[in-house]
Protein backbone atom coordinates (compact mmCIF):
# COMPACT_ATOMS: atom_id res chain seq x y z
CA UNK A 1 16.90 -40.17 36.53
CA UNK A 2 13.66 -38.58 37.21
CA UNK A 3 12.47 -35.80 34.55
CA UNK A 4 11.87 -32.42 36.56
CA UNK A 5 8.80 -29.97 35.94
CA UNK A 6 11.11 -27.48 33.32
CA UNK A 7 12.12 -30.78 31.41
CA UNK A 8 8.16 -31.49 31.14
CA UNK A 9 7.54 -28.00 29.61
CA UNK A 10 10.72 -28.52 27.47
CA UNK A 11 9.07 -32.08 26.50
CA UNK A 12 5.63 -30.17 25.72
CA UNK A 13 6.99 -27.62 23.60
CA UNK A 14 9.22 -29.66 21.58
CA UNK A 15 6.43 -31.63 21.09
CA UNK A 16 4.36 -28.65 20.16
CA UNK A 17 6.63 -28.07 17.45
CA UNK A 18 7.02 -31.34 15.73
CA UNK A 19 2.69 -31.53 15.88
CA UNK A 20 2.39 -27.49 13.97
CA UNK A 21 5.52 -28.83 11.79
CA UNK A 22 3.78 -31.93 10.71
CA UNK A 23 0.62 -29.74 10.07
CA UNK A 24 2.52 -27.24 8.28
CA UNK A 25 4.19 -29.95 6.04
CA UNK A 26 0.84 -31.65 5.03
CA UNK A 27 -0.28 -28.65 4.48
CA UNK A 28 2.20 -27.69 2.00
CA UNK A 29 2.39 -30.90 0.25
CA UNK A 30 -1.58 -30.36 -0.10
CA UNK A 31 -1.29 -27.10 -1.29
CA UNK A 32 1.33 -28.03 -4.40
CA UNK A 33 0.30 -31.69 -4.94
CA UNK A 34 -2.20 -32.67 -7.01
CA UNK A 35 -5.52 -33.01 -5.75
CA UNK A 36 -5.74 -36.25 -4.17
CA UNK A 37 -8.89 -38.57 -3.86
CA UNK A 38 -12.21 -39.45 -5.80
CA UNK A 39 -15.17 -37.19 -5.62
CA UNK A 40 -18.12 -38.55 -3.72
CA UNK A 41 -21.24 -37.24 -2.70
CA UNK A 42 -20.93 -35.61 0.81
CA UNK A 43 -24.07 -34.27 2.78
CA UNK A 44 -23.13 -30.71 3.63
CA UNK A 45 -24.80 -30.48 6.71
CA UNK A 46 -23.10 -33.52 8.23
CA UNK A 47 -19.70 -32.05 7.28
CA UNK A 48 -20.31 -28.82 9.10
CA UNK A 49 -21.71 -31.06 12.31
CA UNK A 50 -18.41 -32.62 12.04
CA UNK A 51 -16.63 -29.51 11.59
CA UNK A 52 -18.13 -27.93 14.76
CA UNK A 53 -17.70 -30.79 17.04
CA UNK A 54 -13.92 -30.95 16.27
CA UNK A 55 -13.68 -27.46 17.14
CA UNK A 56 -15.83 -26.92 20.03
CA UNK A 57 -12.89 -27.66 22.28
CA UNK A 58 -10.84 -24.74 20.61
CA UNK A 59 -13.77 -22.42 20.64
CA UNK A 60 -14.68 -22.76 24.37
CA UNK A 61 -11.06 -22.71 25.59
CA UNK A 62 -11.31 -19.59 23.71
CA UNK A 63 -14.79 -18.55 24.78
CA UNK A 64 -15.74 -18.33 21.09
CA UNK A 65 -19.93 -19.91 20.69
CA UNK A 66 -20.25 -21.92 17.53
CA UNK A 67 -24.09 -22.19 16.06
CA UNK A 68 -25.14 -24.36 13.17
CA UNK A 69 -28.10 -23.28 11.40
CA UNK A 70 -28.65 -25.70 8.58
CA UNK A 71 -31.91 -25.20 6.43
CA UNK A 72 -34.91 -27.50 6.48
CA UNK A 73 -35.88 -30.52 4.44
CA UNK A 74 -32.96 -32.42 2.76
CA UNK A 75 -29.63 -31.76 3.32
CA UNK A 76 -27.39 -30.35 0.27
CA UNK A 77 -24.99 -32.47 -0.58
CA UNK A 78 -21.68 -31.71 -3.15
CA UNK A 79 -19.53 -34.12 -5.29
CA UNK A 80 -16.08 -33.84 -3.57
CA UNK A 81 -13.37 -35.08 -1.70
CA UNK A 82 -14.90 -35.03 1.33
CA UNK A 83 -11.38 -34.89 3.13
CA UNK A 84 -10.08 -32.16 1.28
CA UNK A 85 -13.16 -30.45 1.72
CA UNK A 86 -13.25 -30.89 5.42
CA UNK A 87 -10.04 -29.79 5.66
CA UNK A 88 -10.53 -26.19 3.91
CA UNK A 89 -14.05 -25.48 6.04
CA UNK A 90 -11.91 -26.33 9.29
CA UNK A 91 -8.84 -24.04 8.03
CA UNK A 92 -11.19 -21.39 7.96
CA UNK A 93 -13.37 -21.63 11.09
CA UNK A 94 -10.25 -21.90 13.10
CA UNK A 95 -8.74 -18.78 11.54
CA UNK A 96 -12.07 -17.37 13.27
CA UNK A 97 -11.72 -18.70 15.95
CA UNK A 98 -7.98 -17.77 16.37
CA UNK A 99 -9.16 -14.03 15.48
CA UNK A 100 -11.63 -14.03 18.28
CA UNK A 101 -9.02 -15.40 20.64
CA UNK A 102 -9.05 -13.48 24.03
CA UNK A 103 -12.13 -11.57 23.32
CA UNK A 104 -14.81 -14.41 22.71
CA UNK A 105 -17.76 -13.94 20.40
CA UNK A 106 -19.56 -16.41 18.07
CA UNK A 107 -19.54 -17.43 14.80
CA UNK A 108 -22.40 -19.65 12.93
CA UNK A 109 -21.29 -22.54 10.45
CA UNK A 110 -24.25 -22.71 7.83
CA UNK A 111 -25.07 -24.11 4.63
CA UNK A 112 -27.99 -23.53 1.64
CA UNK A 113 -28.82 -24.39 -2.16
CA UNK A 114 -29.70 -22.52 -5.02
CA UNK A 115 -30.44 -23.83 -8.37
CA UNK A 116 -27.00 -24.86 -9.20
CA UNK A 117 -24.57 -23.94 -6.11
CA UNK A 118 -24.43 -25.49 -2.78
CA UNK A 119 -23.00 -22.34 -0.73
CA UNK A 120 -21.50 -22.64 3.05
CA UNK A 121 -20.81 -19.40 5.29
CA UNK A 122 -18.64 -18.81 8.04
CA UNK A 123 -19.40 -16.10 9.81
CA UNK A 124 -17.56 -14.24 12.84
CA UNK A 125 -18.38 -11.38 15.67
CA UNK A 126 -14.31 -10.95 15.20
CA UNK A 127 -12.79 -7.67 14.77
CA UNK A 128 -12.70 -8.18 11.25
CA UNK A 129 -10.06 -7.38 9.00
CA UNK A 130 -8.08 -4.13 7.76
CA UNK A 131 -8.18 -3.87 3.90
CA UNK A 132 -4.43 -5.42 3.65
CA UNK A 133 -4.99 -8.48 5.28
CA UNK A 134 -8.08 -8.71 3.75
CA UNK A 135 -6.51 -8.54 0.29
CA UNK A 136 -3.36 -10.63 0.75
CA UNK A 137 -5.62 -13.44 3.23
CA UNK A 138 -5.05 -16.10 0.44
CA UNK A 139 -1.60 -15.67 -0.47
CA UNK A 140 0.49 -18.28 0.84
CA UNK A 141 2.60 -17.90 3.93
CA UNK A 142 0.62 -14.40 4.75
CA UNK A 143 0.15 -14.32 8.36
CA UNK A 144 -1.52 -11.73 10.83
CA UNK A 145 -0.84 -13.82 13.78
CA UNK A 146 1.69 -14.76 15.82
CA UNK A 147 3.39 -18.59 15.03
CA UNK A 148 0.59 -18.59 11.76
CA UNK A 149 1.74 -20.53 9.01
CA UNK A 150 0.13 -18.36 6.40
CA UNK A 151 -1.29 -21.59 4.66
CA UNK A 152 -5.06 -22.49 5.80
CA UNK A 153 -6.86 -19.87 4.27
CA UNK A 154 -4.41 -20.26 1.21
CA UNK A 155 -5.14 -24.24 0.96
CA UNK A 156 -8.84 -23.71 2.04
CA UNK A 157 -9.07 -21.15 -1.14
CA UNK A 158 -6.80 -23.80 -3.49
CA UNK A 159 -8.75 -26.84 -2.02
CA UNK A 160 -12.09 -24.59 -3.51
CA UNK A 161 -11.18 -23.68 -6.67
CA UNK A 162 -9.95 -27.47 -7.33
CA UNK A 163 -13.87 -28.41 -6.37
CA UNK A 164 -14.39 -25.63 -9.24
CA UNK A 165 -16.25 -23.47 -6.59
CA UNK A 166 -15.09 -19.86 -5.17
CA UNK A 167 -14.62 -18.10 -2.19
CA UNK A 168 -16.15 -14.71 -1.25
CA UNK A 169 -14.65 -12.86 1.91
CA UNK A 170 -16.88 -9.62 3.11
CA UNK A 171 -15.05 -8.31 6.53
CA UNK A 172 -14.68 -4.96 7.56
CA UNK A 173 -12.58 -3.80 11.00
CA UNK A 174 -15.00 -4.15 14.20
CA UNK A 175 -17.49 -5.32 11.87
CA UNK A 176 -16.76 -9.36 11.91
CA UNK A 177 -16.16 -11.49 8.77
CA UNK A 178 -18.11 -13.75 6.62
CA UNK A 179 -16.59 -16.12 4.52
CA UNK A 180 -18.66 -18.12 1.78
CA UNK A 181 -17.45 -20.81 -0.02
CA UNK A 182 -19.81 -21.80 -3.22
CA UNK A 183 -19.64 -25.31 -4.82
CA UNK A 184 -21.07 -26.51 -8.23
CA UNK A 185 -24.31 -28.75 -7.42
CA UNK A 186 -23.49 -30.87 -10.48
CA UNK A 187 -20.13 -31.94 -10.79
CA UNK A 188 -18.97 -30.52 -14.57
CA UNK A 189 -16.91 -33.37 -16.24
CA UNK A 190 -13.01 -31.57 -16.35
């Protein structure tokens, strides 16, 4: 027979499911495997390009502006697994994002050197975060919103400190948050 318009919502949402299920599951093997892959050098600023573009879609449906402001001259560039890193700069744009939902705002991706760190920023127009969120953000399967699986800031904070880098998270309610995530320059021998 013919499928109806409820059995193509039914369809949609089941396979809603099985897509945030599969993310959820990678996640989670991520988060207590071992870190996977061999550490490369990875331009920074290209990363963040590619970062932005795969969320642009998410961010106008969402009327949330995404800026880049990368510095001038030559790019910085980390040894990592560029993957792995990808993945924990997405995790936390899109919890931006997500906390800008229905409101809109901006948030700028950016990236600079020092002497020894390479150090990216995310940083929102959101409403920012009360102190208990803010102080259980990284624990696993903490979430503030609705069908969250608690694990991308978690992973994005594991997939960091496996880089031997750190995170810093300043946020304040009303005020917006900005999240940096700093990186060795030279890759210490472990």
């Amino acid at each position: 027979g013919t499928l109806e318009e409820k059995d193509y919502e039914i369809l949609d949402s089941i396979i809603e499911l099985v897509t945030s299920t599969e993310t959820m599951l990678n996640d989670s093997l991520d988060f207590v495997g071992p870190p996977k892959g061999k550490r490369k050098p990875v331009d920074v600023v290209k990363l963040l390009k590619g970062v932005r573009r795969a969320l642009l879609p998410q961010a106008k449906s969402n009327g949330v502006a995404i800026k880049l402001e990368s510095p001038a001259g030559d790019p910085p560039t980390v040894a990592c697994v560029r993957r792995r890193l990808r993945h924990a700069v997405l995790n936390a744009a899109q919890n931006s994002i997500e906390a800008m939902a229905g409101n809109g705002g901006s948030m700028s991706l950016a990236c600079r050197e020092t002497d020894d760190k390479v150090i990216m920023t995310i940083k929102d127009t959101g409403p920012g975060m009360e102190a208990e969120v803010r102080k259980n953000m990284f624990r696993p399967f903490f979430s503030d919103k609705r069908g969250g699986s608690g694990l991308g800031l978690a992973l994005a904070k594991k997939i960091i400190q496996d880089h031997n880098g750190k995170i810093i998270v300043r946020s304040n309610p009303q005020q917006g948050t900005s999240l940096t995530m700093q990186l060795p320059k030279e890759e210490r021998k472990l």
